[in-house]
N, C-alpha and C. Protein backbone atom coordinates (compact mmCIF):
# COMPACT_ATOMS: atom_id res chain seq x y z
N UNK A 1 20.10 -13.78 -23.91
CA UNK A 1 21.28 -13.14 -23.36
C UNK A 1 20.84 -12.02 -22.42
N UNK A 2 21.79 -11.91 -21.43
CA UNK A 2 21.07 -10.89 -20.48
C UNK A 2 21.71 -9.43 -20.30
N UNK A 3 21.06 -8.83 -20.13
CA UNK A 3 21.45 -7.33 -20.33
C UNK A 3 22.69 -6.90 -19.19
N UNK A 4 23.23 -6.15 -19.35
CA UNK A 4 24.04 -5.50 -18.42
C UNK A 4 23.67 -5.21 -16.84
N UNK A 5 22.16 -4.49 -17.21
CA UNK A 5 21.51 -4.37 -16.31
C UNK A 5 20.75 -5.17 -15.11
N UNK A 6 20.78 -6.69 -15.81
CA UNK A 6 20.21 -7.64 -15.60
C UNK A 6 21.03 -8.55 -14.70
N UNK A 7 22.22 -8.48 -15.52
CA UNK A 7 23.50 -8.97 -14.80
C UNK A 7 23.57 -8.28 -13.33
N UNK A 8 23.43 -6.78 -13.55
CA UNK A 8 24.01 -5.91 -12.24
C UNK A 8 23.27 -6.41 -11.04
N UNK A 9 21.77 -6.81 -11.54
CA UNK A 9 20.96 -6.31 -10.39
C UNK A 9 20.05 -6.95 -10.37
N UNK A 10 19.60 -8.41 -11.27
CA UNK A 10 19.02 -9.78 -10.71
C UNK A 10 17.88 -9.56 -12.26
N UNK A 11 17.29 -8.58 -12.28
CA UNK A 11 16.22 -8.49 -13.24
C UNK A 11 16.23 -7.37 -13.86
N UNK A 12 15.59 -7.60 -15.21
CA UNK A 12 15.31 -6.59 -16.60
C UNK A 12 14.72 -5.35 -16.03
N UNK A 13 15.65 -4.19 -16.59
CA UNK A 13 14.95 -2.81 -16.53
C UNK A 13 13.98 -2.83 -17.36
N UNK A 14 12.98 -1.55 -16.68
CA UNK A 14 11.68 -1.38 -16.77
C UNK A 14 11.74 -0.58 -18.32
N UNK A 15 11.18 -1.12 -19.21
CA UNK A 15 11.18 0.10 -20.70
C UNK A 15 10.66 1.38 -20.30
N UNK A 16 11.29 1.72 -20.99
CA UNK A 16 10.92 3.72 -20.74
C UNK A 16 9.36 3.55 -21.34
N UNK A 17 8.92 2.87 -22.25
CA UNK A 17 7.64 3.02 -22.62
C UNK A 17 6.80 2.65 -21.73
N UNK A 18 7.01 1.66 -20.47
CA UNK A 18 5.91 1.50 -19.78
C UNK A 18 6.10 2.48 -18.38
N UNK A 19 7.33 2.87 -17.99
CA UNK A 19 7.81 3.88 -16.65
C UNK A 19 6.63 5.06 -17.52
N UNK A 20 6.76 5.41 -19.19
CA UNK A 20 6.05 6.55 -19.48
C UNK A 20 4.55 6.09 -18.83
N UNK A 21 3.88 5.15 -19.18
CA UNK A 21 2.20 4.63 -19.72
C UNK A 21 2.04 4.91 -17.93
N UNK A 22 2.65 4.57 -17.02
CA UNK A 22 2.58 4.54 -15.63
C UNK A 22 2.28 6.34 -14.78
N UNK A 23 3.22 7.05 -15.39
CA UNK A 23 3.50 8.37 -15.13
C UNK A 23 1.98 8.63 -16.00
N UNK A 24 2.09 9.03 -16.88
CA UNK A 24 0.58 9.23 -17.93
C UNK A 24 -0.81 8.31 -17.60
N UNK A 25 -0.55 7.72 -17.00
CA UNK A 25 -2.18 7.20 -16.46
C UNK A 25 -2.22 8.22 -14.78
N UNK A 26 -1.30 7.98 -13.95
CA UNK A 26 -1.70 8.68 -12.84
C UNK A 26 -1.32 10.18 -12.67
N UNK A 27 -1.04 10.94 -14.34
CA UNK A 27 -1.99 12.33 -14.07
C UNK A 27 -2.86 12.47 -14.99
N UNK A 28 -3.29 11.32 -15.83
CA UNK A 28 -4.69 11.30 -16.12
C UNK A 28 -5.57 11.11 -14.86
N UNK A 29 -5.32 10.32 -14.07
CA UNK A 29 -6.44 10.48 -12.95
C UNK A 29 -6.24 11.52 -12.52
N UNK A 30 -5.56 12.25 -11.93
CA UNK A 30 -5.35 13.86 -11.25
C UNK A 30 -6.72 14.25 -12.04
N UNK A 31 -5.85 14.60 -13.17
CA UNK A 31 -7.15 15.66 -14.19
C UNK A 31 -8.08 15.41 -14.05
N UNK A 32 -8.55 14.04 -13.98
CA UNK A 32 -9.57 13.53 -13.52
C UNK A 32 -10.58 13.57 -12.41
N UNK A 33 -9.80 13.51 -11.66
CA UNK A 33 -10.26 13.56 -10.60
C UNK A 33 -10.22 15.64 -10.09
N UNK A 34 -9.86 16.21 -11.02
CA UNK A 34 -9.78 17.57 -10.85
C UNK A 34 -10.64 18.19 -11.39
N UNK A 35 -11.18 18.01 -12.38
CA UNK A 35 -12.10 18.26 -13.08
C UNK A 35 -13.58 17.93 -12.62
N UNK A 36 -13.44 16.69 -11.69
CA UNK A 36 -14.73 16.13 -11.11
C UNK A 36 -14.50 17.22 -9.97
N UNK A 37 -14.04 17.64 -9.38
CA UNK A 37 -13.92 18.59 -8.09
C UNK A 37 -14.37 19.70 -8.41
N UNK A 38 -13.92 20.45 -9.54
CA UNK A 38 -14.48 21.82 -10.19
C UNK A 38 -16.22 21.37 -10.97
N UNK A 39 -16.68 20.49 -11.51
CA UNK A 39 -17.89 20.41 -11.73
C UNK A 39 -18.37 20.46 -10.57
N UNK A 40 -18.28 19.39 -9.90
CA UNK A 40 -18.97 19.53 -8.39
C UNK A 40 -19.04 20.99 -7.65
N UNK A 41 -18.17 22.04 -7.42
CA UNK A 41 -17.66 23.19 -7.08
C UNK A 41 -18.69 23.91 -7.74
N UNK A 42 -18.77 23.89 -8.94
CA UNK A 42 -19.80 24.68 -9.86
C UNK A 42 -21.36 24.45 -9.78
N UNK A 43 -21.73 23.26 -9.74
CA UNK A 43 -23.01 22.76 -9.43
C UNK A 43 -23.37 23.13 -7.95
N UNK A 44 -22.97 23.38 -6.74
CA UNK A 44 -22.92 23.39 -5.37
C UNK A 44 -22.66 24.68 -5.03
N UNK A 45 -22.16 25.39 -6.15
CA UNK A 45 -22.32 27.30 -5.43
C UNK A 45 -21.43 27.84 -4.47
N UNK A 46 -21.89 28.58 -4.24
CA UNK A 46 -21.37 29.30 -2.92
C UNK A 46 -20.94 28.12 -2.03
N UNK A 47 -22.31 27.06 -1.06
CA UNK A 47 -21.80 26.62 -0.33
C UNK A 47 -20.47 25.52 -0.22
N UNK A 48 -20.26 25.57 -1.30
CA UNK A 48 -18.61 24.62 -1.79
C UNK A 48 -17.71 25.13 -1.71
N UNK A 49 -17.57 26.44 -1.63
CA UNK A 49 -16.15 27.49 -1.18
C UNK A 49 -15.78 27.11 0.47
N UNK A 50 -16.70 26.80 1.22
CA UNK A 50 -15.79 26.32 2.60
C UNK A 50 -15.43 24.84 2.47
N UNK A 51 -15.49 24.25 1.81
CA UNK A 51 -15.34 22.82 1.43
C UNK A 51 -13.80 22.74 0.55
N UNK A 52 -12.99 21.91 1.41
CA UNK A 52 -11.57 21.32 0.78
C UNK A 52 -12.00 20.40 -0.61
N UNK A 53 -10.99 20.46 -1.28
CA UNK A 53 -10.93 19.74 -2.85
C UNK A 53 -11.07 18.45 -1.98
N UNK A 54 -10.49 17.80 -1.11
CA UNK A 54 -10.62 16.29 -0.84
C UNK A 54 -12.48 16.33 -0.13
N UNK A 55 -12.72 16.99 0.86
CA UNK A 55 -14.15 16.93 0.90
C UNK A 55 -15.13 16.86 -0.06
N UNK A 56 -14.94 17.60 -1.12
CA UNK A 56 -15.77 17.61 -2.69
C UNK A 56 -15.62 16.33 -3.22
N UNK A 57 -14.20 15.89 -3.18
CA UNK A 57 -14.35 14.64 -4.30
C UNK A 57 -14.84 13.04 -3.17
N UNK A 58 -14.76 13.50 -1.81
CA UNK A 58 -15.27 12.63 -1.09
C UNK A 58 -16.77 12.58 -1.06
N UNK A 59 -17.57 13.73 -0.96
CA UNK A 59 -18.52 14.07 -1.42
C UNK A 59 -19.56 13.14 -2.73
N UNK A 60 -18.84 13.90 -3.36
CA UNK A 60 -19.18 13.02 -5.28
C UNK A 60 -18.99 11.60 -5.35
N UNK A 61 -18.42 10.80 -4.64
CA UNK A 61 -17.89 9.76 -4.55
C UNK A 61 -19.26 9.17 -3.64
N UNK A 62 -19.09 9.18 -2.93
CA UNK A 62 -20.78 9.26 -1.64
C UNK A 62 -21.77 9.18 -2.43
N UNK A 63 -22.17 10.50 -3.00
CA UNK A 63 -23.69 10.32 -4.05
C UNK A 63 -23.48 9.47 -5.04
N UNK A 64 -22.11 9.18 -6.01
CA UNK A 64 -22.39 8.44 -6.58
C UNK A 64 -22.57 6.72 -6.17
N UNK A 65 -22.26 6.43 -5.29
CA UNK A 65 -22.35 5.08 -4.27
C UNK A 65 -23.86 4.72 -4.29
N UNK A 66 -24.77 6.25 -3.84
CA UNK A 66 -26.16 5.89 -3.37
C UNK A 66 -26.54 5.96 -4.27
N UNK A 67 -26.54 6.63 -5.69
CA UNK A 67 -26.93 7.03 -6.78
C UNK A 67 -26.69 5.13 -7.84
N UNK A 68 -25.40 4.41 -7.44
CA UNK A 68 -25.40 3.60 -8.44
C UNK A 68 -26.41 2.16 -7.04
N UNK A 69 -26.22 2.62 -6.08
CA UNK A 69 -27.09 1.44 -5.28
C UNK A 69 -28.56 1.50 -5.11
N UNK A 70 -29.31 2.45 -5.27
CA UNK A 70 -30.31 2.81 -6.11
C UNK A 70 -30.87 1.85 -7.06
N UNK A 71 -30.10 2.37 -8.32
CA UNK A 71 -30.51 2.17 -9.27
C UNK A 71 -30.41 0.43 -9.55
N UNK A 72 -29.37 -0.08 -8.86
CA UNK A 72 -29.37 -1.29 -8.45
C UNK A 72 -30.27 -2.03 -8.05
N UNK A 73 -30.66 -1.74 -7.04
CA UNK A 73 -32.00 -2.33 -5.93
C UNK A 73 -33.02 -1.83 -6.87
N UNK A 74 -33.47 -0.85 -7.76
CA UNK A 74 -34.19 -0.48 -8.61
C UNK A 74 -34.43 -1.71 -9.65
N UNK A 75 -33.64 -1.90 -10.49
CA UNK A 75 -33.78 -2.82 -11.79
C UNK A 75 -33.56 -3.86 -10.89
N UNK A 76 -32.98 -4.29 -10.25
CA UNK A 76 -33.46 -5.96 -9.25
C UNK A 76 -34.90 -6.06 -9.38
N UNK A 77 -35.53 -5.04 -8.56
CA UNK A 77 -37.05 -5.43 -8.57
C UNK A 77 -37.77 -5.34 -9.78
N UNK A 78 -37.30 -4.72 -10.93
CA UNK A 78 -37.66 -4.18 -11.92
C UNK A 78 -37.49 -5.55 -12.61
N UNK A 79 -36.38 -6.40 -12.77
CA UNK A 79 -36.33 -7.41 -13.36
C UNK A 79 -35.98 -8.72 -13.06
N UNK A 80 -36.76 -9.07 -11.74
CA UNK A 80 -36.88 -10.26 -11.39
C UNK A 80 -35.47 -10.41 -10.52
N UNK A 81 -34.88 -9.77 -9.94
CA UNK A 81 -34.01 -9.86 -9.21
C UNK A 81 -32.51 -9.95 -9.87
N UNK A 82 -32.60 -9.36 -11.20
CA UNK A 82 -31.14 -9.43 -11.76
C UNK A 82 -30.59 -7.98 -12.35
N UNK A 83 -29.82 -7.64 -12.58
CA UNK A 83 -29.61 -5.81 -13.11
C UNK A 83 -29.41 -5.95 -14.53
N UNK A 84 -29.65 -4.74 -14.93
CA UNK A 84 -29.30 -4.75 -16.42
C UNK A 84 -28.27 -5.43 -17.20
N UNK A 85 -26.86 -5.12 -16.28
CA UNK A 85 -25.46 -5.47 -16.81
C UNK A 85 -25.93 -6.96 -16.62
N UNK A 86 -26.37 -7.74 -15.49
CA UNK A 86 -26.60 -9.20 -15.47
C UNK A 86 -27.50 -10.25 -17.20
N UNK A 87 -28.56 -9.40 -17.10
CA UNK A 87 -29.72 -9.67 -18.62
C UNK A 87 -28.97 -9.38 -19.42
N UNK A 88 -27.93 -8.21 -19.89
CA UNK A 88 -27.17 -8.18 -21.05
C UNK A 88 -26.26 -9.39 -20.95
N UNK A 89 -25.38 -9.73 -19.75
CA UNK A 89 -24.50 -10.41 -20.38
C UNK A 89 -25.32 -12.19 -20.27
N UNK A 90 -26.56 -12.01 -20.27
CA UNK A 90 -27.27 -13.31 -20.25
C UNK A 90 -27.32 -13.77 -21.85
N UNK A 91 -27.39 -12.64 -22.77
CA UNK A 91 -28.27 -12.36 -24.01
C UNK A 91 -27.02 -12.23 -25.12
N UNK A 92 -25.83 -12.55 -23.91
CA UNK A 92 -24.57 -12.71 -25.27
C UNK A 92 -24.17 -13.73 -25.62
């Protein structure tokens, strides 16, 4: 049977429990992503005070790119051309 709402307007309203889980995941990323801005801020000193919050987290985002492609091209050669995550999920 179809809801009132359903009737009005073609399809089922959204449960308040998932409009909540939606709202609550994207200011978990905020914090998230706010908190990564102030570590970074703290580790970087002084010269991070002329630097915008979006430059910092553009920043961190950058090293971590070269930091995980690295380590990539690293264990490739390290293990025959496959990465860690690859040999683990070989070994399940």
């Amino acid at each position: 049977m179809k809801t009132i709402h359903e009737l009005q307007h073609g399809q089922p309203q959204a449960s308040s429990q998932g409009i909540y889980d939606q709202i609550n995941s994207h200011f978990n990323e905020q914090n998230h992503q706010q908190k990564t801005i102030e570590e970074a801020r703290d580790i970087l000193g002084e010269q991070a005070q002329q630097l915008t919050d979006e430059q910092i987290y553009d920043l961190v985002n950058e090293v971590q790119y070269l930091v995980d492609t690295w380590i990539e091209e690293y264990e490739k050669k390290t293990f025959e051309g496959k990465t860690l995550k690859e040999l683990v999920q070989l070994d399940l």
